[in-house]
Protein backbone atom coordinates (compact mmCIF):
# COMPACT_ATOMS: atom_id res chain seq x y z
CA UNK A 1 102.97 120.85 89.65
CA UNK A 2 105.38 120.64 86.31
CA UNK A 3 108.60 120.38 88.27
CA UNK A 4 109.37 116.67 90.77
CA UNK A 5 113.51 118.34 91.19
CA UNK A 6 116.17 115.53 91.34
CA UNK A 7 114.49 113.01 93.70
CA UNK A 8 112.67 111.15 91.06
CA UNK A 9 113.81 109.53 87.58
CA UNK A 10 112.23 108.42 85.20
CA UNK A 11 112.37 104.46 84.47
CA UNK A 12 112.85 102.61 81.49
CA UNK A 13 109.59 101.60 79.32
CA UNK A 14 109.75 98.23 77.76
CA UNK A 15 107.29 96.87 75.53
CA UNK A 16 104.80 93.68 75.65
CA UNK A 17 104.11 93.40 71.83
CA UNK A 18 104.51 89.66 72.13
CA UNK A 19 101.67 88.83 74.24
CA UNK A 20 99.66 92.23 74.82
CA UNK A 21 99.57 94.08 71.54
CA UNK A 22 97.62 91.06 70.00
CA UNK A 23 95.64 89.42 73.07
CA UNK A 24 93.44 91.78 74.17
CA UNK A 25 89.87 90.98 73.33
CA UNK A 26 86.67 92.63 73.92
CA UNK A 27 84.29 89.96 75.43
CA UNK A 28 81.12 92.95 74.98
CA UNK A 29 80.56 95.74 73.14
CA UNK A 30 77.76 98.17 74.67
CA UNK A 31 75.05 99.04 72.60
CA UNK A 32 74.40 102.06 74.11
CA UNK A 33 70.66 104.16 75.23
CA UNK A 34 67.72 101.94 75.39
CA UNK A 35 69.20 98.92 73.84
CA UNK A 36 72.02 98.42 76.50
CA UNK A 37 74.04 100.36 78.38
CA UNK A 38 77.03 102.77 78.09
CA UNK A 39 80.03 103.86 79.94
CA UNK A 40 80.88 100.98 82.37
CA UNK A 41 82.48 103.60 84.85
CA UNK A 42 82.99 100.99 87.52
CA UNK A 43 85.12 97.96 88.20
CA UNK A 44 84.39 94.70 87.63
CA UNK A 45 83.22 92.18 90.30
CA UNK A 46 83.47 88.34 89.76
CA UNK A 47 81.20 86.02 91.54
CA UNK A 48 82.36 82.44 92.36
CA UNK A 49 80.83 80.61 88.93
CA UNK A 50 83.00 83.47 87.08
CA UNK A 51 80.36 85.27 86.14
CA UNK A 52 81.05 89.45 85.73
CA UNK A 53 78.68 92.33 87.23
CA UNK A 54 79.63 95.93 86.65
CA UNK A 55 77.63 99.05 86.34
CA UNK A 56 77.19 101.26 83.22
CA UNK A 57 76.75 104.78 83.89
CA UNK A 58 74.21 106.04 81.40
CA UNK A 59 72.30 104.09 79.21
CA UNK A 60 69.17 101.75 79.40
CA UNK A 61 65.85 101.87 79.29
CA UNK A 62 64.81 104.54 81.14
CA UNK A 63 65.52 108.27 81.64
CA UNK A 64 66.20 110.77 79.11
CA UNK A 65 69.38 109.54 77.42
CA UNK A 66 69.62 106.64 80.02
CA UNK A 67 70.39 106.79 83.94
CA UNK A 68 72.82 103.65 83.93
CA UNK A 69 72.17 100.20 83.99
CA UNK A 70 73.77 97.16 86.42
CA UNK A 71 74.53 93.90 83.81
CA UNK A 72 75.79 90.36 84.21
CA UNK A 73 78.31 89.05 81.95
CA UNK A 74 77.83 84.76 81.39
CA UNK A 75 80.69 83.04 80.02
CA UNK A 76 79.12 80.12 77.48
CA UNK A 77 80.17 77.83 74.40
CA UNK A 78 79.55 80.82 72.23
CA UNK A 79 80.96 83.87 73.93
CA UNK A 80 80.04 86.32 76.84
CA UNK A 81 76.50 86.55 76.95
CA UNK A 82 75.44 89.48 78.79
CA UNK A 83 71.72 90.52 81.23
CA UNK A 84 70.87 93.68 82.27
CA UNK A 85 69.67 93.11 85.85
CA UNK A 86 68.56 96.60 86.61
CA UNK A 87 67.73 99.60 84.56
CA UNK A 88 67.74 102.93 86.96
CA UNK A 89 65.65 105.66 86.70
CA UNK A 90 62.24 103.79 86.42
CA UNK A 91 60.18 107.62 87.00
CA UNK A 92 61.64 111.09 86.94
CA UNK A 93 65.25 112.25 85.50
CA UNK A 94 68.50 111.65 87.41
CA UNK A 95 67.82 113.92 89.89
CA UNK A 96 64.07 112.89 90.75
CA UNK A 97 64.36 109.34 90.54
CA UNK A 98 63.58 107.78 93.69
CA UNK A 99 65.66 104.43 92.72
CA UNK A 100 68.76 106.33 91.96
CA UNK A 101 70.58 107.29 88.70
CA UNK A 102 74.33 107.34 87.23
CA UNK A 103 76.16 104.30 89.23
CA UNK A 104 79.95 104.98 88.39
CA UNK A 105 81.44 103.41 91.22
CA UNK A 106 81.46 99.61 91.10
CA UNK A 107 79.90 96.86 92.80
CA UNK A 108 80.58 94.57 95.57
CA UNK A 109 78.95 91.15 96.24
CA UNK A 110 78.14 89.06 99.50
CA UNK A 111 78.04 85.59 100.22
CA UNK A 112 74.33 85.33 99.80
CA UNK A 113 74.60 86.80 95.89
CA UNK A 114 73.25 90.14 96.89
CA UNK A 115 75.14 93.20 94.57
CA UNK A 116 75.83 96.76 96.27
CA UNK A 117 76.41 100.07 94.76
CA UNK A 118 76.03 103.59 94.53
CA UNK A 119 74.61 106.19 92.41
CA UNK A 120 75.98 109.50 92.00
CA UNK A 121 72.86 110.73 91.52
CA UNK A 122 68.78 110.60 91.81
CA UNK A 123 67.35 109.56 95.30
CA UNK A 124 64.77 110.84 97.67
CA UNK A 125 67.03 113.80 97.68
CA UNK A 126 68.73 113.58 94.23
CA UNK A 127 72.57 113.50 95.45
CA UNK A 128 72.83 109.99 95.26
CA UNK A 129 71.95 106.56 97.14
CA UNK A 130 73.75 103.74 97.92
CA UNK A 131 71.99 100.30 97.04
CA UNK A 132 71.34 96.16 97.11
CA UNK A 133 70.28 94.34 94.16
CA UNK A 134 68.87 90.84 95.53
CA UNK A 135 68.93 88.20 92.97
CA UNK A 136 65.36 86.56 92.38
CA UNK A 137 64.46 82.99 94.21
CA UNK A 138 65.61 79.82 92.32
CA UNK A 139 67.55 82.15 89.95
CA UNK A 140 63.93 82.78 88.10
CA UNK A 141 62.64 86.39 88.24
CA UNK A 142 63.88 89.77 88.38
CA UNK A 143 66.47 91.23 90.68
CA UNK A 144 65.22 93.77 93.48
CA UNK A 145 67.01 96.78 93.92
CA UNK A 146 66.22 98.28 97.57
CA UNK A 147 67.69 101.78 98.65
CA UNK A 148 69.71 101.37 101.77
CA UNK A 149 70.48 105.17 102.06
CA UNK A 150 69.81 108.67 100.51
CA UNK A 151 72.07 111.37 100.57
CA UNK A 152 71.10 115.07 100.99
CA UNK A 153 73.11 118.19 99.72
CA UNK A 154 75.43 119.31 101.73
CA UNK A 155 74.08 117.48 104.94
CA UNK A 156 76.84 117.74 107.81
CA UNK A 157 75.50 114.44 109.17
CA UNK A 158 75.08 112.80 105.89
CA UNK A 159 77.33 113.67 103.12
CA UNK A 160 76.46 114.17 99.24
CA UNK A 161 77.63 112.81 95.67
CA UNK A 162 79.11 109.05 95.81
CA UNK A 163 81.65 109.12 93.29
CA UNK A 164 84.06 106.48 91.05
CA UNK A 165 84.44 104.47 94.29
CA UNK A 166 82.59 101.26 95.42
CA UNK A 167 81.84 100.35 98.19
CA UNK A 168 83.70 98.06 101.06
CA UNK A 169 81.95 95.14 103.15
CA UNK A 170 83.63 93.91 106.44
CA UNK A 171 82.69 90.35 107.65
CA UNK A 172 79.56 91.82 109.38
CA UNK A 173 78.49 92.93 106.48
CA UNK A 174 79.17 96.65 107.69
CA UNK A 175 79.07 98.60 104.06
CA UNK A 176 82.10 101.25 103.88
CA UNK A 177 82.40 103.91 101.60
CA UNK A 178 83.02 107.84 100.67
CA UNK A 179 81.20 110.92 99.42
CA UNK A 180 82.73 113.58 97.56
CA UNK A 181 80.74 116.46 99.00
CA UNK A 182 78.84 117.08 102.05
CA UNK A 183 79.77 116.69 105.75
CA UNK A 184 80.77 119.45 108.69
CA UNK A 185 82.53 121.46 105.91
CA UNK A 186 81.03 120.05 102.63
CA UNK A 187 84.58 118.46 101.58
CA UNK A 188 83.19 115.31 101.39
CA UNK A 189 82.85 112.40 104.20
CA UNK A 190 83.78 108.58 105.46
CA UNK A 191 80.29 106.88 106.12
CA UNK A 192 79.35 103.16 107.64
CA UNK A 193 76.05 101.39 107.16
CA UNK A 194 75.64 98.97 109.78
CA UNK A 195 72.95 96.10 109.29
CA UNK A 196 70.04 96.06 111.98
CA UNK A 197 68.97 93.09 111.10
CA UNK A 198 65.48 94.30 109.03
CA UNK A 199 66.70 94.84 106.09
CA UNK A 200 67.25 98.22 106.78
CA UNK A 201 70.82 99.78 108.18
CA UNK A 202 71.86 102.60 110.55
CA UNK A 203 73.97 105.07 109.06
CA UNK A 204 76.81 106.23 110.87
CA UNK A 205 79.08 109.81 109.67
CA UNK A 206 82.63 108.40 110.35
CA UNK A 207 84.61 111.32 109.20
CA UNK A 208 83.83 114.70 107.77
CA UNK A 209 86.47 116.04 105.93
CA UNK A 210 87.68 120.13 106.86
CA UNK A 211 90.41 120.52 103.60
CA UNK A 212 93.05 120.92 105.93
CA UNK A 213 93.07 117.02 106.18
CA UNK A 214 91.78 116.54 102.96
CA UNK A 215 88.88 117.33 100.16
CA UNK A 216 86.63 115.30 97.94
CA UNK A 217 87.26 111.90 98.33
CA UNK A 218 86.80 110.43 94.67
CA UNK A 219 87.14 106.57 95.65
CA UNK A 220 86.24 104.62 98.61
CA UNK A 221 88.17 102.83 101.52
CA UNK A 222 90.70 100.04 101.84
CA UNK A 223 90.49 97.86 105.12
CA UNK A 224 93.48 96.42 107.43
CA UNK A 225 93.15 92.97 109.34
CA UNK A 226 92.53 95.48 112.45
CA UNK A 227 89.48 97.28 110.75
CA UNK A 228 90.92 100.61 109.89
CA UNK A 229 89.97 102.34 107.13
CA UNK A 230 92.35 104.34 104.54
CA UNK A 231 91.91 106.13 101.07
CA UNK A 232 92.62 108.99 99.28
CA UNK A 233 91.68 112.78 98.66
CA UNK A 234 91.71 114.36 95.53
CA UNK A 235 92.19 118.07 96.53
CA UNK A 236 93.16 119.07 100.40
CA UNK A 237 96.06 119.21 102.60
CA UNK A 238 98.78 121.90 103.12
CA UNK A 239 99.05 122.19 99.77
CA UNK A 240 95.89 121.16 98.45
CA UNK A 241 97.05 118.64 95.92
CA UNK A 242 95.38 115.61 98.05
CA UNK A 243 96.42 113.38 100.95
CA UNK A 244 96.48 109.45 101.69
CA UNK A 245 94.61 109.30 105.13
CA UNK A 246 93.84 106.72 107.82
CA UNK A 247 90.94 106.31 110.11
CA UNK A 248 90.96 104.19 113.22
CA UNK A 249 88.75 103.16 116.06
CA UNK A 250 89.51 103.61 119.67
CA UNK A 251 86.74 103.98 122.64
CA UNK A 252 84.07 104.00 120.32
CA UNK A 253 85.39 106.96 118.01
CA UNK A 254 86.98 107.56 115.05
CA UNK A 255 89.79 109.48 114.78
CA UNK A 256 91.25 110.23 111.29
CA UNK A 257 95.47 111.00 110.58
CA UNK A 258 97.08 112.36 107.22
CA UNK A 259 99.30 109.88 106.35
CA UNK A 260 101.19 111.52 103.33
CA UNK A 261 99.91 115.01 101.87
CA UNK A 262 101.29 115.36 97.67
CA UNK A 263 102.19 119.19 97.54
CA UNK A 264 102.78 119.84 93.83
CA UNK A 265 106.26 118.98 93.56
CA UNK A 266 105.36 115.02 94.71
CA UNK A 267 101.98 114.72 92.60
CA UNK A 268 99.14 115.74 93.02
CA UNK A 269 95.31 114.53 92.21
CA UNK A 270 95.28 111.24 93.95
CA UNK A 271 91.68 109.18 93.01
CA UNK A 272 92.61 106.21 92.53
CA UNK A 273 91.49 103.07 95.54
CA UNK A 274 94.44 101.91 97.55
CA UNK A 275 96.25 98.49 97.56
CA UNK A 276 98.16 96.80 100.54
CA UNK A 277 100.75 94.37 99.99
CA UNK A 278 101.93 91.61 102.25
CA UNK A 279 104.37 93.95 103.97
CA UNK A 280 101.84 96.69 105.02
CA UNK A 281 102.80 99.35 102.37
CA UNK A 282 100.04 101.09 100.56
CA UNK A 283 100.30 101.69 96.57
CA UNK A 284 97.96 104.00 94.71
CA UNK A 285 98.10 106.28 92.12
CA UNK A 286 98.15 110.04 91.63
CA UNK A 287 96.37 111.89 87.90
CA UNK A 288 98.37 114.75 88.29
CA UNK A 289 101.87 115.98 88.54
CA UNK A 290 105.39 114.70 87.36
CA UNK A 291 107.49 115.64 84.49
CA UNK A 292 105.43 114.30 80.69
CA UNK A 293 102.64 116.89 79.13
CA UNK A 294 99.68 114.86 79.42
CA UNK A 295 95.90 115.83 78.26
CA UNK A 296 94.42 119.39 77.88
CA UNK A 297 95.70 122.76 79.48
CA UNK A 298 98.50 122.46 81.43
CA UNK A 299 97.81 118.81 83.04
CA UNK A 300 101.35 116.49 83.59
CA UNK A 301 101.11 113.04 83.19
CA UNK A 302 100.83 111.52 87.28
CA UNK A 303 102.05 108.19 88.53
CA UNK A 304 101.91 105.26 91.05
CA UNK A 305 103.16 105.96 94.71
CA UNK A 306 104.01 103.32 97.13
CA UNK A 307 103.75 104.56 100.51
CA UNK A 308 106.08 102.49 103.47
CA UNK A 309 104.78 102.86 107.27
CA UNK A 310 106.45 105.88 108.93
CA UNK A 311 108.26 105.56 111.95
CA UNK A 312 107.55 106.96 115.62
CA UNK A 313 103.88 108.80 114.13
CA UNK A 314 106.06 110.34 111.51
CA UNK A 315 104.18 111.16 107.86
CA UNK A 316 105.56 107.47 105.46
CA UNK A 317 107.87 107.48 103.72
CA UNK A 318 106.55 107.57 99.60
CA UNK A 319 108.03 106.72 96.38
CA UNK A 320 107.02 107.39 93.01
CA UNK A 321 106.74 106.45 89.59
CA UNK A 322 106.42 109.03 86.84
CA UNK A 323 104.62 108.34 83.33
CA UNK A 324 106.09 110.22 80.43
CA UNK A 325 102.71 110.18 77.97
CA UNK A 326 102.67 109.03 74.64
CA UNK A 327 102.46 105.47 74.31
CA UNK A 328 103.78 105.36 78.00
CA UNK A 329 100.69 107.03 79.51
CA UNK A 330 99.36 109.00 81.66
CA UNK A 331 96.60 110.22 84.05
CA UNK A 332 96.15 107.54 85.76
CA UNK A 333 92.63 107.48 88.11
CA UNK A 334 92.16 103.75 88.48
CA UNK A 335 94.16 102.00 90.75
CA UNK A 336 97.37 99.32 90.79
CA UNK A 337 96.87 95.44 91.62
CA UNK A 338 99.72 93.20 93.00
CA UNK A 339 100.48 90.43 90.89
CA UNK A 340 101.10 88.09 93.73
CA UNK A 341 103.00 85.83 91.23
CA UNK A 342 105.62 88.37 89.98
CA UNK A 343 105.38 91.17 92.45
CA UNK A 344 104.61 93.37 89.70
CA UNK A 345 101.75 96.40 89.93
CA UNK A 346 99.57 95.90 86.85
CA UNK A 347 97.22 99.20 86.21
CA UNK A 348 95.62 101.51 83.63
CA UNK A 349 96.01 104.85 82.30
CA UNK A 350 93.48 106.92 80.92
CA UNK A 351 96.21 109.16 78.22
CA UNK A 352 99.17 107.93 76.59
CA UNK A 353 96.69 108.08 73.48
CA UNK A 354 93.56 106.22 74.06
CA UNK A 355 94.78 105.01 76.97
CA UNK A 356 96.70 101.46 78.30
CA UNK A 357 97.54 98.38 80.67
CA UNK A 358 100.98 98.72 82.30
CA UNK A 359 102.76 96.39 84.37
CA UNK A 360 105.23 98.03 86.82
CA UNK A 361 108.11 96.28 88.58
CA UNK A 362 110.25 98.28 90.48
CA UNK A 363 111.33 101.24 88.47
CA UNK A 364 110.72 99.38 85.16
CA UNK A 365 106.83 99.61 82.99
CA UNK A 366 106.15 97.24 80.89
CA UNK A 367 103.07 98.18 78.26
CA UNK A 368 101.11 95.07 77.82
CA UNK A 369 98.11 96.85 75.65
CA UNK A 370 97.47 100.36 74.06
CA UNK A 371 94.45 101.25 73.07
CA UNK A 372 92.83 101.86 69.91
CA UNK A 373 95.25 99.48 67.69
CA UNK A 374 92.17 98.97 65.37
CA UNK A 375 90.11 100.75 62.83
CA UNK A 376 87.19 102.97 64.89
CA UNK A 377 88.88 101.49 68.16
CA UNK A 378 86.93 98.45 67.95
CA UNK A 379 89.35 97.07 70.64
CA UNK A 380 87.81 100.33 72.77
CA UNK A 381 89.86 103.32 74.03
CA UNK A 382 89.76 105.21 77.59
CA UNK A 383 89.84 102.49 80.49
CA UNK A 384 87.18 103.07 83.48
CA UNK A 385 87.73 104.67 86.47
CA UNK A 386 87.26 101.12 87.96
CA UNK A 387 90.23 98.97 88.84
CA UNK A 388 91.06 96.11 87.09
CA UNK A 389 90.76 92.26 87.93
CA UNK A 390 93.64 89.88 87.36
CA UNK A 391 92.34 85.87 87.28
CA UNK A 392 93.52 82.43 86.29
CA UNK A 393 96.23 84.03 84.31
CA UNK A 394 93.85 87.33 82.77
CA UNK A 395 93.38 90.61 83.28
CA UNK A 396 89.75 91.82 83.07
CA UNK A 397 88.70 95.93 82.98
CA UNK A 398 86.40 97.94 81.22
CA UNK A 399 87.02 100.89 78.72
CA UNK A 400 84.56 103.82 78.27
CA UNK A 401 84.16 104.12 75.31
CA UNK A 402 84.93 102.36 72.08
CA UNK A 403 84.05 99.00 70.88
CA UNK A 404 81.14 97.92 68.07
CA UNK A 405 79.34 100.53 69.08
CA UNK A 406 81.69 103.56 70.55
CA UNK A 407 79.83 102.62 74.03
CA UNK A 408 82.50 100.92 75.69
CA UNK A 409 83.16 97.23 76.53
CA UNK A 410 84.38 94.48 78.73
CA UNK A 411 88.08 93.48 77.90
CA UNK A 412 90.66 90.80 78.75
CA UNK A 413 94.24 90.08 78.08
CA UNK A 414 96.05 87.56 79.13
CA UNK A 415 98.96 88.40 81.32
């Protein structure tokens, strides 16, 4: 996947010193193992008193080395303070822990104030859960955490492994999301939990992947207005470089359509969540493929894709934008965000040095932070998996590692 031939240029880089190079701060440093956590894998999730909740992937309290953590972020007169509202992994390791262990995907919230997730790992069956964290009565107490589901290994009617991405809620409170293994042909599934009404949900297999249509599913789904559900592979397809898929609901089924398939000389690797814009196109990003030397071994440096509606069922129309490394970047696995005001995609890369924030408007990137511009990256270095959150002007992520304590940290910059 070295070579994209003469169909795709590469765009001019400008550069944000003005604003970016000097506003990012890191609202919290991770203290790592049993005095915090470390790693916060996942995206960020806002409730609507601006107050943050993300998931670390190891550290806390319990476990050996620490099985993750979920925390709260508190804007106040003196900073961010931060709560850790759930360490995981109370008995067992991370694979016997019957409350789950190592959440990387992020967390999404409801209108009562209950957080769900996944874990990648730990469970009845120690491939992973998904979960609900209910915050405590009059806002005194602990949080509960209550398992919804348990995944098995390589269950055909269940699936196996939750990966990077959260999870999706419809307005029934139907919970969407992927696994990266398991189903028919263990190459990962599309699953639904469906409230009964209990407190306990029905879990319905929605898709099981076969390669030919698409493998391991790293991130979860996007929803339409009409309720269909679409996403990414990271491996599968003719040429098994990954696919952007679609699955729809007619007479009680679901029936699942390759939308675009990368074959090596288009990309490859795509991980990332997907973003609609007003206009119905799709816009994602792809860790592999294009023309700069990115990373270890022979790895290229990827891009963002925006992918148009075909016409007459034919496979949409894509276009791409390739990173060049260095302070450009590269290897993208997070996703893009439309910045309604501008138009402009606003992202992350996890190369291009310790990694950086880009802002993309047509054919044009525009580097608004790099990583790592202090001594011992004390501004942190290697952004999540998660996407990033732009609000009231600020952009809002997380970055693996780094910070006060090389654990990671929370980050804005203004925009």
């Amino acid at each position: 996947m070295r070579n994209f031939g003469l169909l795709f240029c590469l765009a001019a880089v400008s550069w944000a010193f003005a604003f970016g190079q000097s506003g990012e701060s890191l609202l919290y440093s991770f203290g790592g193992y049993a005095n915090d956590g470390q790693e916060p894998s996942g995206g960020l999730q806002f409730d609507s008193s601006g107050n943050i909740y993300g998931v670390t992937t190891v550290g806390g309290e319990y476990c050996s080395g620490g099985c993750g953590t979920v925390y709260e972020l508190t804007p106040s007169s003196g900073g961010w303070a931060e709560t850790i509202l759930y360490d995981f992994c109370i008995t067992g390791d991370q694979y016997t822990c019957a409350d789950g262990a190592l959440p990387e995907g992020g967390l999404i919230i409801d209108g009562a104030g209950n957080l769900y997730g996944t874990t990648s790992f730990g469970g009845t069956n120690g491939f992973g859960t998904v979960f609900r964290l209910t915050p405590p009565s009059g806002g005194n107490g602990a949080w509960v955490e209550t398992v919804l589901w348990n995944f098995a290994p390589k269950d055909k009617h269940n699936g196996a492994i939750p990966a990077y991405g959260k999870l999706n809620i419809d307005a029934a409170n139907n919970l969407y999301g992927t696994t990266s293994e398991g189903g028919a042909k263990n190459q990962g599934t599309v699953f639904e939990l469906v409230p009964v009404g209990d407190g306990t949900y029905n879990f319905s297999l929605l898709h099981s992947f076969a390669g030919t249509d698409g493998s391991g599913p790293q991130y979860g789904v996007a929803i339409d207005e009409s309720g269909n559900l679409y996403g990414t592979t990271q491996t599968g397809g003719p040429a098994n470089a990954g696919v952007v898929y679609e699955l729809s609901q007619s007479e009680g089924s679901w029936k699942g359509k390759v939308l675009y398939h990368f074959n090596g000389t288009t990309g490859g690797s795509p991980i990332s969540a997907l973003t609609f814009d007003k206009a119905g196109n799709l816009y994602g990003t792809f860790a592999d493929g294009g023309e700069g030397q990115c990373g270890y071994g022979d790895a290229l440096c990827g891009g963002v894709f925006k992918l148009s509606p075909g016409i007459g069922g034919a496979q949409g129309k894509a276009y791409f934008y390739l990173f060049a490394g260095s302070s450009s970047g590269g290897n993208p696995f997070a996703g893009v965000i439309i910045d309604e005001q501008t138009g402009s995609l606003i992202g992350t890369t996890s190369d291009g040095g310790p990694g950086n924030i880009f802002s993309l408007k047509g054919r044009t990137e525009t580097v608004l932070y790099n990583f790592c511009s202090a001594p011992g990256c004390t501004d942190g270095r290697v952004p999540s998996f998660g996407d990033i959150v732009l609000r009231s002007g600020q952009i809002y992520g997380a970055v693996l590692s780094g910070g006060q304590y090389n654990a990671g940290g929370v980050y804005n910059l203004p925009e």
